[in-house]
C-alpha atoms as a PDB file:
ATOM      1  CA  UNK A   1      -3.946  14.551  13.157  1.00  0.00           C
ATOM      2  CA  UNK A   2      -0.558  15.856  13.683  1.00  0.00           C
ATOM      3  CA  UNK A   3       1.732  16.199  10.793  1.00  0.00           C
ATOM      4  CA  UNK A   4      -0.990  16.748   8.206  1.00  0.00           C
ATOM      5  CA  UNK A   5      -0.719  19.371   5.678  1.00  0.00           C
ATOM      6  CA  UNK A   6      -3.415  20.197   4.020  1.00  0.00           C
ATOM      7  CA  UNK A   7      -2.547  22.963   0.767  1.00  0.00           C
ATOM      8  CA  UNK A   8      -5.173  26.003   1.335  1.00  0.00           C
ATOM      9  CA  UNK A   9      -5.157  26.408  -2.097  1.00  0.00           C
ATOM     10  CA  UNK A  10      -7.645  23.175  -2.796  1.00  0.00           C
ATOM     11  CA  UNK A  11     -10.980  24.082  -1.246  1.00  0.00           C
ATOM     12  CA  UNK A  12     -13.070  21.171   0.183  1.00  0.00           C
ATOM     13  CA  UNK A  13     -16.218  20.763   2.452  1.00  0.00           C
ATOM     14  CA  UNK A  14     -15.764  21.898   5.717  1.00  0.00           C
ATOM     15  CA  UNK A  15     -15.161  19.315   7.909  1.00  0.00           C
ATOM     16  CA  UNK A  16     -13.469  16.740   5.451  1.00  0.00           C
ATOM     17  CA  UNK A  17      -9.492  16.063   5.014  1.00  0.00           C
ATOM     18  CA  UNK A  18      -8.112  17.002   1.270  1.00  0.00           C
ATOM     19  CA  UNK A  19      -8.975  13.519  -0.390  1.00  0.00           C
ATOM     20  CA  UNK A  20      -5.350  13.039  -1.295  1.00  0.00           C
ATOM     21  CA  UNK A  21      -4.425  13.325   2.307  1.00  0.00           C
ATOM     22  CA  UNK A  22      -7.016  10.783   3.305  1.00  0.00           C
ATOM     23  CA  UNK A  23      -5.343   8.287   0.903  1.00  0.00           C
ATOM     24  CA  UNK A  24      -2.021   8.826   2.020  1.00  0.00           C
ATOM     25  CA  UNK A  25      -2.875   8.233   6.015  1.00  0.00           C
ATOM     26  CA  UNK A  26      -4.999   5.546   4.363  1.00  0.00           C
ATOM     27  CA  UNK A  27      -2.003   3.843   2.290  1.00  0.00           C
ATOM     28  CA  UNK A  28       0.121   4.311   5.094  1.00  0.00           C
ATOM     29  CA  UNK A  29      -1.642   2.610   8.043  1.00  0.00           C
ATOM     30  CA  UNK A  30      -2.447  -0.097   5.358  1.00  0.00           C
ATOM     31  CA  UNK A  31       1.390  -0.198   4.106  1.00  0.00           C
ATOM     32  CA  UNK A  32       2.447  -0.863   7.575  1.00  0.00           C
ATOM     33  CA  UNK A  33      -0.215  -2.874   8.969  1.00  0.00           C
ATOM     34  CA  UNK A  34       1.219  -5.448   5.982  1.00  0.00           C
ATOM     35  CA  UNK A  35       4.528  -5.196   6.873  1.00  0.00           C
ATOM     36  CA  UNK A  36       4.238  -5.972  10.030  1.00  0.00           C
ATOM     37  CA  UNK A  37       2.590  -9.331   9.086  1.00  0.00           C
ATOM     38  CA  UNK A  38       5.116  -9.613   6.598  1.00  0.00           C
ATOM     39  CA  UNK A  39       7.888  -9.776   9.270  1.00  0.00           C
ATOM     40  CA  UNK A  40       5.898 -11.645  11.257  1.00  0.00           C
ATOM     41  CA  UNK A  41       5.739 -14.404   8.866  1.00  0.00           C
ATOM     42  CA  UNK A  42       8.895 -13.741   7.142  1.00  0.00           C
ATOM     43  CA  UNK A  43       7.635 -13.469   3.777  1.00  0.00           C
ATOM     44  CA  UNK A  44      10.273 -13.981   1.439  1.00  0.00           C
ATOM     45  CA  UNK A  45       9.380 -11.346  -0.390  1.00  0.00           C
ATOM     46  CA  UNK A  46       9.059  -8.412   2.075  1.00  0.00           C
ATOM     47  CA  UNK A  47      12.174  -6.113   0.103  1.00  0.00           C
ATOM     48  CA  UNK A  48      10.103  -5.988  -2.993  1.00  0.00           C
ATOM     49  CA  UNK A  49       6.989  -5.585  -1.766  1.00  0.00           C
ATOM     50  CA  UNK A  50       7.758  -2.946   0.989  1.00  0.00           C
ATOM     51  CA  UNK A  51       9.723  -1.204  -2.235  1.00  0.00           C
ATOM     52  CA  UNK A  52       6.173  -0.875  -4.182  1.00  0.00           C
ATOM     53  CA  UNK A  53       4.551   0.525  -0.628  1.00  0.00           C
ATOM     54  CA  UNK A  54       7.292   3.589  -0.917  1.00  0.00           C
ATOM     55  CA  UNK A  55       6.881   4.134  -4.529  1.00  0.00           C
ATOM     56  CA  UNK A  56       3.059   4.227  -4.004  1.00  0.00           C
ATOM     57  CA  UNK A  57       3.384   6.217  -1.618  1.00  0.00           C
ATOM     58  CA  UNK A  58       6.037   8.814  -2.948  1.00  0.00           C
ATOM     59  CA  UNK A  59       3.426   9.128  -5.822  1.00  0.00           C
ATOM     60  CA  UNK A  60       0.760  10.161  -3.638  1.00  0.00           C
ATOM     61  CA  UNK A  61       3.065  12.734  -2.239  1.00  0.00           C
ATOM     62  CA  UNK A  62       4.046  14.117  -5.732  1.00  0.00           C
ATOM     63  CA  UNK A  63       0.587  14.834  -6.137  1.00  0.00           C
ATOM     64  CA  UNK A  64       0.082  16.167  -2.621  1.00  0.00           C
ATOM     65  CA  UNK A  65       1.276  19.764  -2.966  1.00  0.00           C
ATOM     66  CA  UNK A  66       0.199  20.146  -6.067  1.00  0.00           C
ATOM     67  CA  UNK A  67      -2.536  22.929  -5.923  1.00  0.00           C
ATOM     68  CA  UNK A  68      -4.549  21.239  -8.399  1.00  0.00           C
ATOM     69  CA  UNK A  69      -5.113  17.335  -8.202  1.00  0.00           C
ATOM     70  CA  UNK A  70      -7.502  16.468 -10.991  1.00  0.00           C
ATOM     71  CA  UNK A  71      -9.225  13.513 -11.121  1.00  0.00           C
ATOM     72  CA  UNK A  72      -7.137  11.291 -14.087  1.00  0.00           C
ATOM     73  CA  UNK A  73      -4.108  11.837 -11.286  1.00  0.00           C
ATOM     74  CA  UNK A  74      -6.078  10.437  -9.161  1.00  0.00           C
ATOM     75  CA  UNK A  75      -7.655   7.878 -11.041  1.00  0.00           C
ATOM     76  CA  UNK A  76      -4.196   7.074 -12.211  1.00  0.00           C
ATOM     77  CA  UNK A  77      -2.800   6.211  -8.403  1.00  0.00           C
ATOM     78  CA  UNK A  78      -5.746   4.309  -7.375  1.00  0.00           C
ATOM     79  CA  UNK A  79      -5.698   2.587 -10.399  1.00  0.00           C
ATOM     80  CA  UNK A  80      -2.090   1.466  -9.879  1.00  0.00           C
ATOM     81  CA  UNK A  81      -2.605   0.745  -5.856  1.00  0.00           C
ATOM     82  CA  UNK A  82      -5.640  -1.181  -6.171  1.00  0.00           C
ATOM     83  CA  UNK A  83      -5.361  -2.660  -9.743  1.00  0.00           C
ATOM     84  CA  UNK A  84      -1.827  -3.295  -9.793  1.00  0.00           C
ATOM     85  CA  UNK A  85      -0.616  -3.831  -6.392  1.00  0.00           C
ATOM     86  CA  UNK A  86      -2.965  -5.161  -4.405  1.00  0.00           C
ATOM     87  CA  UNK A  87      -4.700  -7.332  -6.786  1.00  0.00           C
ATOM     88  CA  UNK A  88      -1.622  -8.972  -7.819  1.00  0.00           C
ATOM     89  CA  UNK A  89       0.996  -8.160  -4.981  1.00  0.00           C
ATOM     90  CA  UNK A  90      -1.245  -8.118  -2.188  1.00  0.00           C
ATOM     91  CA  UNK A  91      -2.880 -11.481  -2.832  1.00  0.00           C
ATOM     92  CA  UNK A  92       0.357 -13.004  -3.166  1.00  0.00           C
ATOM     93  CA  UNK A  93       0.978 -11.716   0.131  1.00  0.00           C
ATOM     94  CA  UNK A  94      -2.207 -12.883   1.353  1.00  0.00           C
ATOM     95  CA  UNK A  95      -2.069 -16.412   0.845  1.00  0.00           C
ATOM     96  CA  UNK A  96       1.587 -16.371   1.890  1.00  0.00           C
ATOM     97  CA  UNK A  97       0.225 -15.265   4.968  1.00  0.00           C
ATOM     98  CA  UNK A  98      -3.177 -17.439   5.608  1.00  0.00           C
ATOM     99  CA  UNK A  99      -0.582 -20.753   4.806  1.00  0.00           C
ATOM    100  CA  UNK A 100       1.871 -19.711   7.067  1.00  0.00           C
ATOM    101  CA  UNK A 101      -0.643 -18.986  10.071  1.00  0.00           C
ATOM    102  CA  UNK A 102      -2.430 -22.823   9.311  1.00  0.00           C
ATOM    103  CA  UNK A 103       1.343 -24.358   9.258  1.00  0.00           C
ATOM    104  CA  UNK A 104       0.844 -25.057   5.676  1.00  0.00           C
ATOM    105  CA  UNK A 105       3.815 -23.149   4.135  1.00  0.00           C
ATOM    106  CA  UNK A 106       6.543 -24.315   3.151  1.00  0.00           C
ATOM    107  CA  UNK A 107       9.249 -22.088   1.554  1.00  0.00           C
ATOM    108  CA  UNK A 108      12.617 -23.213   0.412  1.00  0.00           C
ATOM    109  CA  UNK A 109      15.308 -20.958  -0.417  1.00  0.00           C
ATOM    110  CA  UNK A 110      15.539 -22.384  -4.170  1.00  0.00           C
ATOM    111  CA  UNK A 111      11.857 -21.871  -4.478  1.00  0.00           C
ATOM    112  CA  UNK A 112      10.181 -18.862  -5.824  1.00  0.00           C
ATOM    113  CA  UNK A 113       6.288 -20.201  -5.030  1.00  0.00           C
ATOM    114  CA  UNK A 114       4.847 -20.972  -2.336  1.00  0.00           C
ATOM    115  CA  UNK A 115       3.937 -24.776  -1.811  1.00  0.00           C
ATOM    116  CA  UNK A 116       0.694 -25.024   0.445  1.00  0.00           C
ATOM    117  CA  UNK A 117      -0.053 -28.840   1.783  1.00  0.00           C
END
């Protein structure tokens, strides 16, 4: 894949991307396959959310050239992506999205929830 660096000094299986790598083409394609639905469905919240996707992100590339990426790191940003983000954030998102695709969303500007009917 073009644009993929992968540091020499980590040694991994021939044949299989740096793991860190993985996750960030992983995050990414994930990060803007949701943004686009975002948009799609205007989801009120898009600034804040797309905000988390670059900090995610930007910590997965701190940890990126580092020639060492030990497992609590990595423990640490999968905890934070899949604990924190999408279990909270994400599902948010999610029913935003499933509403707004049935016509059952209704979003005011004084509201901050979403009221399905």
């Amino acid at each position: 894949m073009s644009g993929v660096r992968i540091n020499p000094k980590r040694a991994y299986r021939q044949g299989t991307l740096d793991p860190i790598v993985e996750l960030e083409q992983i995050a990414r394609i994930h990060f803007e396959h949701e943004e686009r639905l975002m948009v799609e469905c205007d989801y009120p919240d898009l600034p804040t959310h797309a905000t988390e996707h670059a900090m995610l992100l930007l910590e997965v590339q701190t940890y990126k050239d580092k020639p060492v990426f030990g497992t609590q790191q990595l423990t640490r940003v999968l905890y934070n992506w899949l604990t924190c983000h999408m279990m909270m954030v994400d599902r948010t998102m999610a029913i935003y999205v499933r509403a707004f695709r049935i016509g059952a969303c209704e979003v005011t500007e004084s509201s901050e929830y979403i009221e399905i009917h």
